[in-house]
Protein backbone atom coordinates (compact mmCIF):
# COMPACT_ATOMS: atom_id res chain seq x y z
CA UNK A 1 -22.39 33.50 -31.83
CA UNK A 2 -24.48 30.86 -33.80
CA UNK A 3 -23.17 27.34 -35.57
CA UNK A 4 -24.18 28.67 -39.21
CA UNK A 5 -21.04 31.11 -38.49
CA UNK A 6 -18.29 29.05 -39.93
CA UNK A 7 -20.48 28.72 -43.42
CA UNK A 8 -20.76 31.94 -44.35
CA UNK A 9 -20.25 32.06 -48.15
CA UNK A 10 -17.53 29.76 -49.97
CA UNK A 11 -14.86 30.81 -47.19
CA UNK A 12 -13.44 27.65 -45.09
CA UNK A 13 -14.44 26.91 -41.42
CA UNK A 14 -11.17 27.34 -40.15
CA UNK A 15 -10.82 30.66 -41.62
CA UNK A 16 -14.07 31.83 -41.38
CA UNK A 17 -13.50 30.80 -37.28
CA UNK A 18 -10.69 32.19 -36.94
CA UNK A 19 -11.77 35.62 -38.31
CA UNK A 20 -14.38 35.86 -35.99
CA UNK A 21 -12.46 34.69 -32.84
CA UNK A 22 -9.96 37.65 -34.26
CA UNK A 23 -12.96 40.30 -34.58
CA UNK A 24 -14.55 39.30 -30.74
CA UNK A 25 -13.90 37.95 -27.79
CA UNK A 26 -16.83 35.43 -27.17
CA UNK A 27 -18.14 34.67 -23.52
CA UNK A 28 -17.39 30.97 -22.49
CA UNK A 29 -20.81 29.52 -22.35
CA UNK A 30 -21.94 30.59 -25.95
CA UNK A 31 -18.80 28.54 -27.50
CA UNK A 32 -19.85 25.69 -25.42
CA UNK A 33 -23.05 26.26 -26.62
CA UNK A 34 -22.21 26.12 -30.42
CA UNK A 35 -19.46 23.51 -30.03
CA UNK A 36 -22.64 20.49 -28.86
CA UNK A 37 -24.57 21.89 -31.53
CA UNK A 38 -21.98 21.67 -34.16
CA UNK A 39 -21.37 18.00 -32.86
CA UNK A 40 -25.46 16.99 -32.52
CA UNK A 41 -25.10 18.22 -36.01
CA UNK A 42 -22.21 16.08 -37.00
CA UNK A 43 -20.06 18.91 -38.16
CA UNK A 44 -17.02 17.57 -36.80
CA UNK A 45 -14.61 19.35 -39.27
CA UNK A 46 -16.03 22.58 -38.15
CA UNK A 47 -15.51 21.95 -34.41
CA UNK A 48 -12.00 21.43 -34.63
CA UNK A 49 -11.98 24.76 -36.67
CA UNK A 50 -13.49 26.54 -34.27
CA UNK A 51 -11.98 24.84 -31.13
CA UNK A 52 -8.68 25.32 -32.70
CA UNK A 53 -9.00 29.12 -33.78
CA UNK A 54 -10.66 29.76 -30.24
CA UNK A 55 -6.76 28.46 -28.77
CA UNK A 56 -4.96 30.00 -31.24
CA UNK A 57 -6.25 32.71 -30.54
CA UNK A 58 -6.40 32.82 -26.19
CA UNK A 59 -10.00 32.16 -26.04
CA UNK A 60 -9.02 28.65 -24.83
CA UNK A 61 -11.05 26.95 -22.05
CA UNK A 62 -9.91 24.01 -20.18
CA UNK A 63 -12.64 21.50 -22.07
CA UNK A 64 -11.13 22.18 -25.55
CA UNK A 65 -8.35 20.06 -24.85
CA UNK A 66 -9.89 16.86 -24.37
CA UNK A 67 -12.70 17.63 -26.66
CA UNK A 68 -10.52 18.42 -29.53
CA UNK A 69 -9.07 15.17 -30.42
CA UNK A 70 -12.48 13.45 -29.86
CA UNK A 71 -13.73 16.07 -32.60
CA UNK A 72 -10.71 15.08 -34.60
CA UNK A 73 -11.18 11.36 -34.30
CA UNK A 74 -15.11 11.40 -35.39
CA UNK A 75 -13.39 14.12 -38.56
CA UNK A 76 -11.19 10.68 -39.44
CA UNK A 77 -7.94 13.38 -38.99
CA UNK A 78 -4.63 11.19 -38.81
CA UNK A 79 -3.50 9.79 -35.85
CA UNK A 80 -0.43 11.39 -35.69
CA UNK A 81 -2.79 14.92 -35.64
CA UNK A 82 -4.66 13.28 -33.50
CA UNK A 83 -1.75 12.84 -30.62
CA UNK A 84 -0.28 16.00 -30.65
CA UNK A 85 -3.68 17.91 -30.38
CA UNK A 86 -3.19 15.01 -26.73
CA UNK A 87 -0.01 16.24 -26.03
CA UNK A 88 -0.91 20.11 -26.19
CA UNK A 89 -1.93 20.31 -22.83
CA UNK A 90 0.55 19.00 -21.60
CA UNK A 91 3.41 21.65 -20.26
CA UNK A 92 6.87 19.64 -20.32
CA UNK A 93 8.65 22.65 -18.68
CA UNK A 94 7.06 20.93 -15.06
CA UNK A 95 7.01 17.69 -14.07
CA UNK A 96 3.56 17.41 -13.75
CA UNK A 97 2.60 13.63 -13.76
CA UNK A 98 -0.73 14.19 -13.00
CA UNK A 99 -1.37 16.09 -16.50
CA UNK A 100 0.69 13.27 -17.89
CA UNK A 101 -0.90 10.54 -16.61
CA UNK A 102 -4.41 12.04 -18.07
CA UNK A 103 -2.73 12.44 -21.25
CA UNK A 104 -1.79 9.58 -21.00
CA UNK A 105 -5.18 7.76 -20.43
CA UNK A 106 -6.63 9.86 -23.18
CA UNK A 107 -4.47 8.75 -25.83
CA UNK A 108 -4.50 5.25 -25.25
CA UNK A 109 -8.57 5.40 -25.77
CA UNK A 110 -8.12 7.02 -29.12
CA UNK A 111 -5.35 4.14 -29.97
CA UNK A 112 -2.49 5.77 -29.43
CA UNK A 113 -0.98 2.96 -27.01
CA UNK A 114 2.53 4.00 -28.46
CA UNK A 115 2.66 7.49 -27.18
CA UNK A 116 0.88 6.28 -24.06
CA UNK A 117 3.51 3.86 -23.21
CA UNK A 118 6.08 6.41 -23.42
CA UNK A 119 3.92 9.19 -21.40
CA UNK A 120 3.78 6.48 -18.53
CA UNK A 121 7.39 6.12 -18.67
CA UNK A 122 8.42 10.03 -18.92
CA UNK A 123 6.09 10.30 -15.88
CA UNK A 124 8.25 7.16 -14.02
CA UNK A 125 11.26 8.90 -14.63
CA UNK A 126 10.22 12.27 -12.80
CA UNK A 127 8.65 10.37 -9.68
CA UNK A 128 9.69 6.59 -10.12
CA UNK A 129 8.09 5.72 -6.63
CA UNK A 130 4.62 6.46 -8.27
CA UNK A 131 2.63 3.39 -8.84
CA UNK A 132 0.26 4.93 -11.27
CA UNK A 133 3.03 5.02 -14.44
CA UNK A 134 3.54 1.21 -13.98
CA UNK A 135 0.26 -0.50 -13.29
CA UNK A 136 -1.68 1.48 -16.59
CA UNK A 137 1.66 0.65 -18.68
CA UNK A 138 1.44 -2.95 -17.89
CA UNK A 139 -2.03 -2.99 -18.92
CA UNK A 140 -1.64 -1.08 -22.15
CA UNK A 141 1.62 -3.20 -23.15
CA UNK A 142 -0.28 -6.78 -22.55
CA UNK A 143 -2.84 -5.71 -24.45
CA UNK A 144 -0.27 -4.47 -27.51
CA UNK A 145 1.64 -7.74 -26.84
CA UNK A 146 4.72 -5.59 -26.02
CA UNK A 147 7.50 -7.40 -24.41
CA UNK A 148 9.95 -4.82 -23.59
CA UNK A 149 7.20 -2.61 -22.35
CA UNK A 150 5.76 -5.46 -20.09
CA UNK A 151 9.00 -5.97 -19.01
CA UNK A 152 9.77 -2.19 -18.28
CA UNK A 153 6.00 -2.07 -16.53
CA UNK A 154 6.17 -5.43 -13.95
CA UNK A 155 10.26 -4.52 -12.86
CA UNK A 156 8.84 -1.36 -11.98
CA UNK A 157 5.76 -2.69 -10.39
CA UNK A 158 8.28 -5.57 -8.43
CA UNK A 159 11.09 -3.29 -7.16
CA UNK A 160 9.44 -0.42 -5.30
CA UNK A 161 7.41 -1.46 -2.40
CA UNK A 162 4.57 0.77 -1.61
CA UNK A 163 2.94 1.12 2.06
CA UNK A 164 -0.52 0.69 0.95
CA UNK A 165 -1.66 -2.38 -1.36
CA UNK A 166 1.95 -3.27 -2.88
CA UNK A 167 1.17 -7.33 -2.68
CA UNK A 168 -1.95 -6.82 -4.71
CA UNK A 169 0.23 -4.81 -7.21
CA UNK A 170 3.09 -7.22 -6.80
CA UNK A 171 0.83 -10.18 -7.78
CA UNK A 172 -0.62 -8.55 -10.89
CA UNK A 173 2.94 -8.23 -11.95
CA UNK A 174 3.29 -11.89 -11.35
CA UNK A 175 0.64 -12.61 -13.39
CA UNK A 176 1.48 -10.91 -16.72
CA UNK A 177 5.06 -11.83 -16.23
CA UNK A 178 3.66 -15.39 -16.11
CA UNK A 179 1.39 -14.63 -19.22
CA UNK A 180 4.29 -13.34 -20.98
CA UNK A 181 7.17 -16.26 -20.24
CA UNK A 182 4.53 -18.86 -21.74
CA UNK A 183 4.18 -16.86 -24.67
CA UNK A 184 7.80 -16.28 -24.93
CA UNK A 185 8.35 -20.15 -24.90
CA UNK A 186 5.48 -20.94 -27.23
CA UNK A 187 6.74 -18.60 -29.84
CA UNK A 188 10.39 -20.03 -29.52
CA UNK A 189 12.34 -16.79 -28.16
CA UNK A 190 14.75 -18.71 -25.69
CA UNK A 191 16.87 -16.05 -25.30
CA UNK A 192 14.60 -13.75 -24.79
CA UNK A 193 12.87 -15.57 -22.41
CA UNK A 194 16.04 -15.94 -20.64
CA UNK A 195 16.36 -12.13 -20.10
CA UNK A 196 13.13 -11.51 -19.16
CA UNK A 197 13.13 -14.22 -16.16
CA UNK A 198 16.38 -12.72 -14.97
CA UNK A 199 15.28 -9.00 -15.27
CA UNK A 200 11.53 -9.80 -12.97
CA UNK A 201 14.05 -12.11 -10.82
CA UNK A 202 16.37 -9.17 -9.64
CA UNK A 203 13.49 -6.91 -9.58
CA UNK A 204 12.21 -9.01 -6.49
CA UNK A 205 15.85 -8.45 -4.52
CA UNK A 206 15.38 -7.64 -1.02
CA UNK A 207 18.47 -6.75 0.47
CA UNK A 208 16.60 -6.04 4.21
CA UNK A 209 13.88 -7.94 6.02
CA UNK A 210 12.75 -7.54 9.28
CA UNK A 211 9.35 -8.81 10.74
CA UNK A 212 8.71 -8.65 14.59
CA UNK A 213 5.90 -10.72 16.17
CA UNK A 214 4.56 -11.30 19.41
CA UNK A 215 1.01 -12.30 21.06
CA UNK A 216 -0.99 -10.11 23.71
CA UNK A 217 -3.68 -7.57 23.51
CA UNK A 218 -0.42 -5.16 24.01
CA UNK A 219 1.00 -3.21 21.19
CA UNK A 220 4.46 -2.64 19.97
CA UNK A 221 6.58 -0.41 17.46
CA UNK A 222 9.68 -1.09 16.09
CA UNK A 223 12.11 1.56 14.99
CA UNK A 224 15.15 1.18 12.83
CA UNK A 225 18.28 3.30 13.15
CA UNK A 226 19.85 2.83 9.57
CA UNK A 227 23.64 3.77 8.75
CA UNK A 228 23.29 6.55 6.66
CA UNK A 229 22.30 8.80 9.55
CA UNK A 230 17.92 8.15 9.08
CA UNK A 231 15.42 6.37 11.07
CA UNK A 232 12.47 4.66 9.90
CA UNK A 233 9.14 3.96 12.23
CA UNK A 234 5.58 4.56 12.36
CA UNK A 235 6.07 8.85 12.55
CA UNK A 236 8.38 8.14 9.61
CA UNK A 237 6.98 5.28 7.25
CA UNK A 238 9.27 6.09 4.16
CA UNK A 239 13.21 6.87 4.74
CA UNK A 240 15.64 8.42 1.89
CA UNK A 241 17.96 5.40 2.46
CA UNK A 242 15.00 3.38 1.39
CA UNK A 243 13.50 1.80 4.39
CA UNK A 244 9.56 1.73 4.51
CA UNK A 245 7.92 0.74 7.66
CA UNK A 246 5.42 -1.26 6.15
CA UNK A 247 3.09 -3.07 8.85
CA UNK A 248 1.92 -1.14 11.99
CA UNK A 249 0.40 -3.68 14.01
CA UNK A 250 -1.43 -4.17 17.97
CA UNK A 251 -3.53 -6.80 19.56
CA UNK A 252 -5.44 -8.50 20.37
CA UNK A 253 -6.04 -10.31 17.04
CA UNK A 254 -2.82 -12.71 16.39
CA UNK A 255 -2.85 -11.93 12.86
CA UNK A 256 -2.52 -8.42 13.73
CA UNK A 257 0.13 -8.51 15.52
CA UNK A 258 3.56 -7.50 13.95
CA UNK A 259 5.28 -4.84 12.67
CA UNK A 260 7.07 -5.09 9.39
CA UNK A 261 10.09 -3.01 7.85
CA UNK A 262 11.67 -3.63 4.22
CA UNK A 263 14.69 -1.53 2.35
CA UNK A 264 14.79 -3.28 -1.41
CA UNK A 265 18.12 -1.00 -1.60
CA UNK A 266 19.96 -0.81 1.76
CA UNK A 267 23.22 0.51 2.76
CA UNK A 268 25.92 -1.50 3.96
CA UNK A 269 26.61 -1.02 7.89
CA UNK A 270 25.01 -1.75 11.22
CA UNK A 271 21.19 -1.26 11.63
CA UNK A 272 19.97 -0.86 15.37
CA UNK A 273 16.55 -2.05 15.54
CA UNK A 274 14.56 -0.58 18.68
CA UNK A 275 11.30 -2.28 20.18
CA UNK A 276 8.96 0.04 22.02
CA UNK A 277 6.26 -0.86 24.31
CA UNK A 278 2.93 1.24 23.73
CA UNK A 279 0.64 -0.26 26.17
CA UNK A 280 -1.21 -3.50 26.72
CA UNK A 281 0.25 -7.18 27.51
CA UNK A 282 2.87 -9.15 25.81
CA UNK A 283 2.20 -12.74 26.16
CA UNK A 284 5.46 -14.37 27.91
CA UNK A 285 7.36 -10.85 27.27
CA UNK A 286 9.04 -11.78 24.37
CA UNK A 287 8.85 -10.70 21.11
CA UNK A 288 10.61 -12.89 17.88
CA UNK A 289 12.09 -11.19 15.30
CA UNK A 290 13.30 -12.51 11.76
CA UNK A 291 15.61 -10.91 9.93
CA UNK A 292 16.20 -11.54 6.21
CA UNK A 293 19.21 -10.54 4.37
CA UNK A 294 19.81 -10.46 0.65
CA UNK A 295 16.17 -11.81 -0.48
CA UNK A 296 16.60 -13.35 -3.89
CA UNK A 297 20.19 -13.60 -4.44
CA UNK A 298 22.21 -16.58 -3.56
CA UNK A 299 23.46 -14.74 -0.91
CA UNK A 300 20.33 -14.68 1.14
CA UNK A 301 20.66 -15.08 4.61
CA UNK A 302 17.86 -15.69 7.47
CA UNK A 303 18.06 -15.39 11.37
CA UNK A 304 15.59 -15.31 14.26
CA UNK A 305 15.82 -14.03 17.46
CA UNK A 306 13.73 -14.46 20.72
CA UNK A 307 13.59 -11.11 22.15
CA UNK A 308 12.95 -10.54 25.97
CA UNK A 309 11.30 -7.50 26.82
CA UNK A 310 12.75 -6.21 29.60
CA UNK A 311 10.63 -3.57 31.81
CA UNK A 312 7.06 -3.21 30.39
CA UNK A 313 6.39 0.66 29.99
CA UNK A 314 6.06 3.29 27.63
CA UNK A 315 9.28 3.27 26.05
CA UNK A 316 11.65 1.21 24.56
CA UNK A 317 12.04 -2.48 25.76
CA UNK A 318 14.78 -4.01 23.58
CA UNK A 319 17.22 -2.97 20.94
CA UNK A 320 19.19 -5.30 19.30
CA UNK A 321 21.85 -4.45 16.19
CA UNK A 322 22.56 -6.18 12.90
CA UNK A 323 25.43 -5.32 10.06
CA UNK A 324 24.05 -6.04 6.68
CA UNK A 325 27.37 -6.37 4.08
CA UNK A 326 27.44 -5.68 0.54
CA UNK A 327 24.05 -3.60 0.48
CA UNK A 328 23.35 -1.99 -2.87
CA UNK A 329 22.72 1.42 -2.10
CA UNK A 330 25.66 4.13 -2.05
CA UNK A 331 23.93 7.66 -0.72
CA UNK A 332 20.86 8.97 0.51
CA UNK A 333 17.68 9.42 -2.41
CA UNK A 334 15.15 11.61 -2.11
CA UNK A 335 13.72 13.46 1.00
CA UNK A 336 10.61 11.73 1.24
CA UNK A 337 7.19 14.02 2.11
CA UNK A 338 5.57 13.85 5.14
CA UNK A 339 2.85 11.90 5.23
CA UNK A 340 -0.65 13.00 5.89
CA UNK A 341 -3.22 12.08 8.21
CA UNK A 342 -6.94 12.72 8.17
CA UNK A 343 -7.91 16.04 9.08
CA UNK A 344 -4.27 16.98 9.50
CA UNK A 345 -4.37 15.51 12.99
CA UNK A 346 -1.24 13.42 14.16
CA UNK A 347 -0.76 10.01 13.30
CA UNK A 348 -1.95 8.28 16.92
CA UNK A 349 -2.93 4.32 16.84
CA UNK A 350 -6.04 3.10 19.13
CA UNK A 351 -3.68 1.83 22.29
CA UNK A 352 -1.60 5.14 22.27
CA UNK A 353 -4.78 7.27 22.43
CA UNK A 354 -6.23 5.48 25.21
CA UNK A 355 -2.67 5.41 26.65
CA UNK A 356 -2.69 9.30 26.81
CA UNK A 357 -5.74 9.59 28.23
CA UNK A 358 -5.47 7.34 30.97
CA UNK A 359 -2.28 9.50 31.96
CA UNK A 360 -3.68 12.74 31.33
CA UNK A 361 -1.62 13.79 27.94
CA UNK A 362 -2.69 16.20 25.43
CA UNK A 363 -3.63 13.77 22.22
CA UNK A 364 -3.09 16.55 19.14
CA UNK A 365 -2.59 19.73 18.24
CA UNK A 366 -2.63 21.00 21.85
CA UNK A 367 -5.97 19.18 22.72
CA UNK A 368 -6.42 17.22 25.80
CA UNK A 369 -8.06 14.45 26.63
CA UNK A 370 -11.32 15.29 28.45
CA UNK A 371 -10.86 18.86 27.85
CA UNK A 372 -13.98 19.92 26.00
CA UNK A 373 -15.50 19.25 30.22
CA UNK A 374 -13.40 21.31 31.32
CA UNK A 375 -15.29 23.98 33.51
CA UNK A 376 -14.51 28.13 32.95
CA UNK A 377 -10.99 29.28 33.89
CA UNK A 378 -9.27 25.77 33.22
CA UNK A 379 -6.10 26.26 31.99
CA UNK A 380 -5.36 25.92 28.15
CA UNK A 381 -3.38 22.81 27.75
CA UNK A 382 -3.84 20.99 31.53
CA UNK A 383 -4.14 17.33 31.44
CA UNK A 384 -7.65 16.05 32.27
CA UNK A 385 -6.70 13.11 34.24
CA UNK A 386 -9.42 10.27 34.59
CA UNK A 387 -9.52 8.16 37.59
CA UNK A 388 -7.43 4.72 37.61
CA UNK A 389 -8.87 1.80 36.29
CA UNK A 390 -11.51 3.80 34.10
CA UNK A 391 -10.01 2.09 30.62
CA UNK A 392 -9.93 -0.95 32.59
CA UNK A 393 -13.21 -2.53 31.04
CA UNK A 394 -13.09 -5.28 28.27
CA UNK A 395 -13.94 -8.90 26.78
CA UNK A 396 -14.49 -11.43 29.12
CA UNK A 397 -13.44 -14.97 28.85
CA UNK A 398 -14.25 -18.23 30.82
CA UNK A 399 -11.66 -20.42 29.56
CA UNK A 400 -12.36 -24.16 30.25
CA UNK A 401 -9.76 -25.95 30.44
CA UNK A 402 -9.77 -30.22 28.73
CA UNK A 403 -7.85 -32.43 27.52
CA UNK A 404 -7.10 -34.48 24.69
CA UNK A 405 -5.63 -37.66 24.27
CA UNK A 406 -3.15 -38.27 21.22
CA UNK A 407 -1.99 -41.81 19.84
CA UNK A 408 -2.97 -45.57 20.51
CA UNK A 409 -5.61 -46.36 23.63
CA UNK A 410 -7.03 -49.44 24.63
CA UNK A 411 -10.19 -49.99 26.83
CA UNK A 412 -11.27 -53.62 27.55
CA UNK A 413 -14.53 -54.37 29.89
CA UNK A 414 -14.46 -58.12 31.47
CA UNK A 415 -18.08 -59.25 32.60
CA UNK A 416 -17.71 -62.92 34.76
CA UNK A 417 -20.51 -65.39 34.11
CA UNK A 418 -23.07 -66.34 37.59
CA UNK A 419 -21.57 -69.82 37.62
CA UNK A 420 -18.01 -68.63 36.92
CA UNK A 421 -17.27 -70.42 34.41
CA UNK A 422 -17.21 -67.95 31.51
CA UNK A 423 -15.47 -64.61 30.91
CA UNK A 424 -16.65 -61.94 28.37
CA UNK A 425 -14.02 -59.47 27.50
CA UNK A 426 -15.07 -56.23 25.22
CA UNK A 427 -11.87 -54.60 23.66
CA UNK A 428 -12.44 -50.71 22.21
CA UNK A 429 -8.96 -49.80 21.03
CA UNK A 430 -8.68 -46.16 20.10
CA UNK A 431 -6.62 -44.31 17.21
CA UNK A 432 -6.24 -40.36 17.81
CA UNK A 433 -4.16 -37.99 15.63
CA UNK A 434 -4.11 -34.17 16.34
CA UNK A 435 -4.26 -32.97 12.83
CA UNK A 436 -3.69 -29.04 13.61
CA UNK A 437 -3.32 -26.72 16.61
CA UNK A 438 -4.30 -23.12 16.56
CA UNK A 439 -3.57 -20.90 19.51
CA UNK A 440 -4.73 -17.76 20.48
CA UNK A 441 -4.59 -15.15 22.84
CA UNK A 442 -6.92 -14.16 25.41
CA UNK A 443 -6.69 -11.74 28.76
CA UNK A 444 -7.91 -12.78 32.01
CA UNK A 445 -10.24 -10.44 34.07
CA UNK A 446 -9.34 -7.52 36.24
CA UNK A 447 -10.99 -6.35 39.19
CA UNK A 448 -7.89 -4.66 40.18
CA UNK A 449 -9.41 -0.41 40.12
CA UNK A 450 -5.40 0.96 39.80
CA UNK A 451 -4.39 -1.29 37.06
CA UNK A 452 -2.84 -4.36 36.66
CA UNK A 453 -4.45 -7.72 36.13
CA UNK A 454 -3.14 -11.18 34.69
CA UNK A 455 -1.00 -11.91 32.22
CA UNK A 456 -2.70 -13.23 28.57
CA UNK A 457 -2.35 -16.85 28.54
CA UNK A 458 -1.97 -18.60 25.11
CA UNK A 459 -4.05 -21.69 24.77
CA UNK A 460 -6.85 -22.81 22.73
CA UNK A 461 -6.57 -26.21 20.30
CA UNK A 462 -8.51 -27.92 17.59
CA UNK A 463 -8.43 -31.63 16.09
């Protein structure tokens, strides 16, 4: 197979290509092989002859259909040739959204953004929980200026929460609906502008909210029972009533420390929210939880509750129930997959391994703590159990207690002349103000070999 083969005589490339792909059956490497030579050459025509007889005629490769409309853009073909050469590989008998979204991708760098836009939203509509569709779409429709599309892109962006990096996505939809209200109002469109603010405004509805916070080097989980028969925790991050257990969070950092829940579309009916304990110290055992109804609607409601958690242990510490009315959703969506961990291991958080090991538990997949020590004839799944007080080593603090004086003071010194006569009085008068107080928590030591130890203490302030 050479390049001079599709210039034989007066007879066109795409015939004279399609002849030979009829006559043999050419081995992969010598059409890739032509097709860079025919394009070092600049003989673009002829390598969307051949490319196109060679999948015509089932000597297609996997290349040819990205390299063909590249060929046909440097030929100057139409655009409209251009795109459906795009769309070729794309089999709409599946809903494959990953061959979409390449599509997709390719045809807005050869200036389709039209077709692009509505491969982003076809690929939505079969999985509109993907984040993919919307954040490209935005993009492409700021860049065309497209107001329906921007709106279509940053509603989609604003009412699905995802578990991993949704703020960042939520505030990039901020920002080009932000971009696109002032150019709305500089161009005039008032009721247009209208529309759009109240489309990105219900897009941010919340109907459920619930945060739970505490202090400690312990850990907690929270686990919601929700009405339509589903439960939602940190085994089950994603519910098909909605709920996504967003925030899985342990000590000792205070910033760290709570565990976060939203449903943008919940059922009406009681939700029974259950508070585990994992392991480690609660400052004060008590936990605070806020719950937030109906988040940007006028029927928003907020509550807070102290929590007491009663009996420290591995299990569940507090449960408390709430009725949400007049939730939006009706029935159950989608069965949502299984999430996957690294390795296919189970899901297990820092303070719930070292949990398990210091009672002897297997930690996955039939594994057990300590196990790989294990001498010859130890039996296959037996707890290695390590002595008490072995996980008992960690930071030390001194704290030093001080204290600090707020308000007005006044210290005057009186010194008495030798003859009497005179008294010299110094006055210091004193002005403090406590700008800001940051607390923090800290555990006290423990010498204590079968557990136990002292409570965290909060403390800790700065002027």
């Amino acid at each position: 197979m050479t390049a001079a083969a599709g210039k034989a005589g007066t007879e066109p490339p795409g015939e004279a290509w399609y002849r030979r792909f009829q006559q043999t059956t050419y081995p992969p490497k010598d059409v890739i092989r032509v097709v860079g030579k025919l394009h070092a050459a600049e003989r673009h025509d002829e390598n969307v002859a051949l490319i196109t007889a060679a999948i015509t005629l089932g000597q297609s490769q996997p290349w040819m259909y990205d390299v063909l409309p590249l060929s046909m853009k440097l030929a100057g073909r139409p655009q409209h040739e251009i795109e459906r050469a795009l769309t070729s590989r794309i089999d709409f008998t599946t809903t494959n959204i990953a061959s979409l979204l390449h599509s997709a991708s390719r045809i807005s760098v050869l200036d389709g953004k039209e077709l692009a836009l509505e491969l982003y939203q076809q690929a939505a509509w079969f999985d509109p929980t993907h984040p993919i569709p919307y954040a490209m779409a935005m993009n492409l429709a700021r860049k065309a200026k497209d107001v329906d599309a921007t709106e279509w892109a940053c509603t989609g962006i604003l009412t699905h929460v995802w578990t991993k990096d949704f703020q960042k996505r939520h505030d990039s939809a901020r920002d080009a609906a932000a971009d696109t209200v002032q150019e709305l109002f500089k161009a005039g469109k008032m009721d247009r502008l209208k529309t759009f603010k109240e489309a990105i405004v219900q897009a941010e509805r919340r109907d459920l909210h619930i945060k739970v916070e505490w202090s400690g080097n312990g850990d907690l989980d929270l686990k919601i029972k929700e009405p339509l028969g589903t439960e939602c925790s940190v085994e089950q991050m994603k519910t098909a009533s909605g709920g996504l257990h967003i925030h899985d969070g342990f000590g000792p950092r205070q910033e760290n420390c709570y565990e976060e829940y939203i449903c943008v579309e919940a059922a009406s009916g009681t939700y029974e929210f259950q508070i585990e304990h994992v392991d480690g110290n609660i400052v004060s055992k008590r936990c605070v939880v806020t719950i937030v109804s109906h988040v940007g609607s006028a029927a928003k409601r907020v509550s807070r509750h102290v929590v007491t958690l009663a009996g420290l242990g591995n299990g569940p510490v507090a449960t408390l129930p709430f009725k949400l009315h007049n939730g939006r959703r009706k029935e159950l969506g989608p069965k949502p997959q299984k999430q996957r961990t690294t390795q296919g291991r189970t899901r297990l958080k820092r303070q719930q391994i070292i949990a398990r090991v210091r009672r002897g538990q297997p930690l996955v997949g039939g594994q057990v703590a300590g196990q790989a020590g294990a001498g010859q004839g130890a039996t296959p799944g037996a707890g290695f159990r390590l002595p008490a007080g072995a996980f008992t080593a960690g930071v030390g603090f001194t704290p030093i207690i001080g204290f600090i004086n707020e308000g007005v003071s006044l210290t005057a010194n009186a010194v008495v002349s030798a003859d009497r006569r005179f008294v010299r009085i110094s006055v210091a008068p004193f002005f403090n103000t406590l700008r800001d107080i940051q607390t923090f928590s800290f555990q006290g030591g423990n010498t204590v070999p079968q557990g136990g130890g002292a409570l965290p203490q909060a403390g800790g302030a700065g002027q």
